[in-house]
N, C-alpha and C. Protein backbone atom coordinates (compact mmCIF):
# COMPACT_ATOMS: atom_id res chain seq x y z
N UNK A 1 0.83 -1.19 0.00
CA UNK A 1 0.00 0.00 0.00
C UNK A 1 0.87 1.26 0.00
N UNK A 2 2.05 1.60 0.50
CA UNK A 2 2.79 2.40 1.00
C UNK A 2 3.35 2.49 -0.57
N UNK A 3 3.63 1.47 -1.57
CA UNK A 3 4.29 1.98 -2.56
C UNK A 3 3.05 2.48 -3.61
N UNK A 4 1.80 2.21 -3.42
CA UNK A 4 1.04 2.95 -4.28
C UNK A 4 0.80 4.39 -4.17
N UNK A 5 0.62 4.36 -2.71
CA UNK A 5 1.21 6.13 -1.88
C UNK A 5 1.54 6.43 -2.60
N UNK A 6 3.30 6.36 -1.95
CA UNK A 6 4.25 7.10 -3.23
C UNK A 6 4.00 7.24 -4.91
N UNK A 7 3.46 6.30 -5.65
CA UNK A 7 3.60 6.34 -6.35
C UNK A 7 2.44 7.65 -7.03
N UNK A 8 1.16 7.28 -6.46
CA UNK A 8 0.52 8.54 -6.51
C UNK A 8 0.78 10.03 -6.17
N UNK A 9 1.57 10.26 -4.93
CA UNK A 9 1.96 11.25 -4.70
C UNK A 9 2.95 11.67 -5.52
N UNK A 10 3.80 11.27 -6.20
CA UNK A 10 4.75 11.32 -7.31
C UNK A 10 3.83 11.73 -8.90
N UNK A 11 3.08 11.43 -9.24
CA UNK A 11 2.38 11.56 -10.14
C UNK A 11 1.48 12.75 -10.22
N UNK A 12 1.21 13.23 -9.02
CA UNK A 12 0.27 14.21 -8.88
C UNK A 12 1.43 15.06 -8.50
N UNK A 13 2.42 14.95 -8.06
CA UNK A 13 3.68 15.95 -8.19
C UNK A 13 4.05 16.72 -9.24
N UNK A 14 4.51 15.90 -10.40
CA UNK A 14 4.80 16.08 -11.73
C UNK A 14 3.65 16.64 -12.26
N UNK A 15 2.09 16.56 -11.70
CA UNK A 15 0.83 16.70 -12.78
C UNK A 15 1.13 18.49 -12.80
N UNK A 16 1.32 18.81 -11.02
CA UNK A 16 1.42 19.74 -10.19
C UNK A 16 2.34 20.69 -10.93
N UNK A 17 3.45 20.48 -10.48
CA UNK A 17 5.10 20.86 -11.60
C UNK A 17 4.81 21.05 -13.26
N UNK A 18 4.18 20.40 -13.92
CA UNK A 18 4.01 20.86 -15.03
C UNK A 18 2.60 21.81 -15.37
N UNK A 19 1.83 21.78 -14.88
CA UNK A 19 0.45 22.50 -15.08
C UNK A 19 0.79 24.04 -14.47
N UNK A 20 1.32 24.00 -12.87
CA UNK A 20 1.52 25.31 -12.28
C UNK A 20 3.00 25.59 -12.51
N UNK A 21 3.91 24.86 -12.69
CA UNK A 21 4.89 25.73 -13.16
C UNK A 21 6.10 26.48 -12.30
N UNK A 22 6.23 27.46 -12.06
CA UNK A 22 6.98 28.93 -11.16
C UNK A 22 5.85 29.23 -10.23
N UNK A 23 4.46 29.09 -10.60
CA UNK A 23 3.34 29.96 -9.35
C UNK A 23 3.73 29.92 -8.28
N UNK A 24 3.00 30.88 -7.43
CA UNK A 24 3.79 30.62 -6.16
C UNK A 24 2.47 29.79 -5.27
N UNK A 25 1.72 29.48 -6.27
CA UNK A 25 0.34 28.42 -5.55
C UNK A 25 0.47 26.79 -5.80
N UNK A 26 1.36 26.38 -6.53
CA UNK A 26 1.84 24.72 -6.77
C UNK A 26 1.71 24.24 -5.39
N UNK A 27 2.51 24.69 -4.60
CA UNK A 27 2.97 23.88 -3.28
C UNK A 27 1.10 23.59 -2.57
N UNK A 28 -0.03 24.79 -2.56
CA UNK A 28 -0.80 24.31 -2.07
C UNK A 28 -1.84 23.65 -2.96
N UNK A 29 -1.78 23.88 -4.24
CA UNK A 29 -2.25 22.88 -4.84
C UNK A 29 -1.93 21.28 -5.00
N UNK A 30 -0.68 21.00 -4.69
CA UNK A 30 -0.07 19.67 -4.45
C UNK A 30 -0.91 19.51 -3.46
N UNK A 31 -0.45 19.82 -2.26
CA UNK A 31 -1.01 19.88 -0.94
C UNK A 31 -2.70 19.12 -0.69
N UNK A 32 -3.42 19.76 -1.61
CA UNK A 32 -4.69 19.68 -1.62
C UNK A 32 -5.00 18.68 -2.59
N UNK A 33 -4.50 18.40 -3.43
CA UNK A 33 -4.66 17.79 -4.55
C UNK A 33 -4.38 15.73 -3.59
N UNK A 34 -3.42 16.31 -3.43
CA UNK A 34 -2.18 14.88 -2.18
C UNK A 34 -3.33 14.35 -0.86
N UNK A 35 -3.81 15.71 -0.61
CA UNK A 35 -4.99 15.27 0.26
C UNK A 35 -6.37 14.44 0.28
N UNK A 36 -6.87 14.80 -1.42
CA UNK A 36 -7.86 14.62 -1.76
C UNK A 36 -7.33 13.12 -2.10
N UNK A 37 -6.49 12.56 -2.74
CA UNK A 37 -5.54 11.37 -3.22
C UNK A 37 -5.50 10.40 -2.04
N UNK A 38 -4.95 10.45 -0.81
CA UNK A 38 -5.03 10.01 -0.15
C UNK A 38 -6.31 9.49 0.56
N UNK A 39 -7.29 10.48 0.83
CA UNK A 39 -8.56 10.20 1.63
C UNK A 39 -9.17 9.26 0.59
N UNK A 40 -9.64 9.25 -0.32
CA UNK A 40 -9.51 8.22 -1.58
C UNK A 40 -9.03 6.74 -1.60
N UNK A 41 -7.94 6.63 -1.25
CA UNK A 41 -7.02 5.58 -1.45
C UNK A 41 -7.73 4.92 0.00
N UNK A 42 -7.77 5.75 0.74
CA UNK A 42 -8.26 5.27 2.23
C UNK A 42 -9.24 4.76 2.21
N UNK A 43 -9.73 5.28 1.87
CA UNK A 43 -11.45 4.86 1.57
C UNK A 43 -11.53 3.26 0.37
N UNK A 44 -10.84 3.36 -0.54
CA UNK A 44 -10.81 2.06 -1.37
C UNK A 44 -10.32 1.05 -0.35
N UNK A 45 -9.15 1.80 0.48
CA UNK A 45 -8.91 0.53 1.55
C UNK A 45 -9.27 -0.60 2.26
N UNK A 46 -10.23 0.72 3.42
CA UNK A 46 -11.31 0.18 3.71
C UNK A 46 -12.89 -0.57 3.32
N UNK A 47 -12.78 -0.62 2.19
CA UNK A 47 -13.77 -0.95 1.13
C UNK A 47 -13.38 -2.62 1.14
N UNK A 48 -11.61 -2.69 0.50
CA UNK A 48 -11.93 -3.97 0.56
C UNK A 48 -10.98 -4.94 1.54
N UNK A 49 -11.38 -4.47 2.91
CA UNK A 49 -11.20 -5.45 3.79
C UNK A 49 -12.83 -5.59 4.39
């Protein structure tokens, strides 16, 4: 589970880095974006146990 983490958070990094660029709003769009990703993943988790 821990490497799908990463692997998502890495992906939505790069989505982050290329869409925003220099802004000085990337970092909380990651942020939020990483958040929304996670609660998600959590939720499929618990789904299938």
């Amino acid at each position: 589970m821990l490497i799908l983490v990463w692997f998502v958070v890495c992906i939505i990094f790069a989505f982050v880095q290329f869409i925003a660029g220099d802004t000085g709003h990337a970092l909380e769009v990651f942020a939020l974006i990483s958040a929304i990703a996670l609660f998600f993943l959590s939720r499929i988790k618990d789904k299938i146990k």
